[in-house]
Protein backbone atom coordinates (compact mmCIF):
# COMPACT_ATOMS: atom_id res chain seq x y z
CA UNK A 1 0.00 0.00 0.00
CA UNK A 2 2.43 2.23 0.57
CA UNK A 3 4.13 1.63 -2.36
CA UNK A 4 1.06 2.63 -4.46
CA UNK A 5 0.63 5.94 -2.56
CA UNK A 6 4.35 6.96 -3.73
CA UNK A 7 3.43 6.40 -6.85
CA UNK A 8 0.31 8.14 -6.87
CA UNK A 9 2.30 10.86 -5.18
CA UNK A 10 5.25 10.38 -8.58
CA UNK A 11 2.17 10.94 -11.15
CA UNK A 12 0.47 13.99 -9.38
CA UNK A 13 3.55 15.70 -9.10
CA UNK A 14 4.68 14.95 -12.63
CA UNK A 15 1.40 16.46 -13.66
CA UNK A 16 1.80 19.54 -11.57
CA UNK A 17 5.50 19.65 -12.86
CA UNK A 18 4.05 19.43 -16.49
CA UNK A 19 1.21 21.91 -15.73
CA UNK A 20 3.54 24.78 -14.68
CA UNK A 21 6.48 23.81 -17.29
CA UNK A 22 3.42 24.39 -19.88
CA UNK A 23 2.88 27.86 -18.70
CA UNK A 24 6.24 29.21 -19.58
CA UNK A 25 6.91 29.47 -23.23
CA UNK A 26 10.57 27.78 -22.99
CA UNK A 27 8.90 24.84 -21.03
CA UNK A 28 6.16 25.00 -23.47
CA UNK A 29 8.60 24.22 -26.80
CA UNK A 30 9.86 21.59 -24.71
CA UNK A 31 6.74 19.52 -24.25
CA UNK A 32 5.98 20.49 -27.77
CA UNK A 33 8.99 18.75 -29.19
CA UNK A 34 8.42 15.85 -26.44
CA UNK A 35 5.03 15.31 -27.92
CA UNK A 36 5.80 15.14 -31.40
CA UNK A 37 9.00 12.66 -30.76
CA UNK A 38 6.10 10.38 -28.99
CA UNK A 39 4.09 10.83 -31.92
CA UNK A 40 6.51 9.74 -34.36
CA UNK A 41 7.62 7.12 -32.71
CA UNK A 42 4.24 5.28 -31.95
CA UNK A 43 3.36 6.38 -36.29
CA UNK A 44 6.76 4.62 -36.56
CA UNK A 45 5.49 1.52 -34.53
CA UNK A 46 1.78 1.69 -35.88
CA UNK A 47 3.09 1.14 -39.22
CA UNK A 48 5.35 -1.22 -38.71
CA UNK A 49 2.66 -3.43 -36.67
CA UNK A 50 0.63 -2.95 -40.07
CA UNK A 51 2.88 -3.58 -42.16
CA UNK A 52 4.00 -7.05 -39.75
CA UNK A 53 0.09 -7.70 -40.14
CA UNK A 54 -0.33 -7.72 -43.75
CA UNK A 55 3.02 -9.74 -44.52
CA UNK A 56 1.64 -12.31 -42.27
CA UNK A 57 -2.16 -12.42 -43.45
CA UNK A 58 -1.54 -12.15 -46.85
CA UNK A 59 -1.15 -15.74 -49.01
CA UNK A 60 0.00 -13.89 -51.87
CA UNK A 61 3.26 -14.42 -50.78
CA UNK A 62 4.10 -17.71 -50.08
């Protein structure tokens, strides 16, 4: 139990710590260019797991 309040603790802080990074305009280009590396990275995996999907579904290719 107590280890599962210190985490709750670890994610409301990191949201307050997000909230007031987002206010300043430095902080804000930061989260910006955060968010758009996570974005291209799970694109990067989304396609790939399509891509993966179709190889293996398809009986064209054998």
């Amino acid at each position: 139990m107590k280890n599962v309040l210190w985490f709750l603790i670890g994610v409301i802080g990191g949201f307050v710590a997000a909230h007031f990074m987002n206010k300043d305009p430095r902080g804000h280009d930061i989260l910006a260019e955060v968010d758009a590396r996570i974005n291209e990275f799970t694109a990067i995996i989304g396609d790939s797991y399509r891509d993966e999907k179709a190889r293996l579904t398809d009986p064209a290719d054998d």
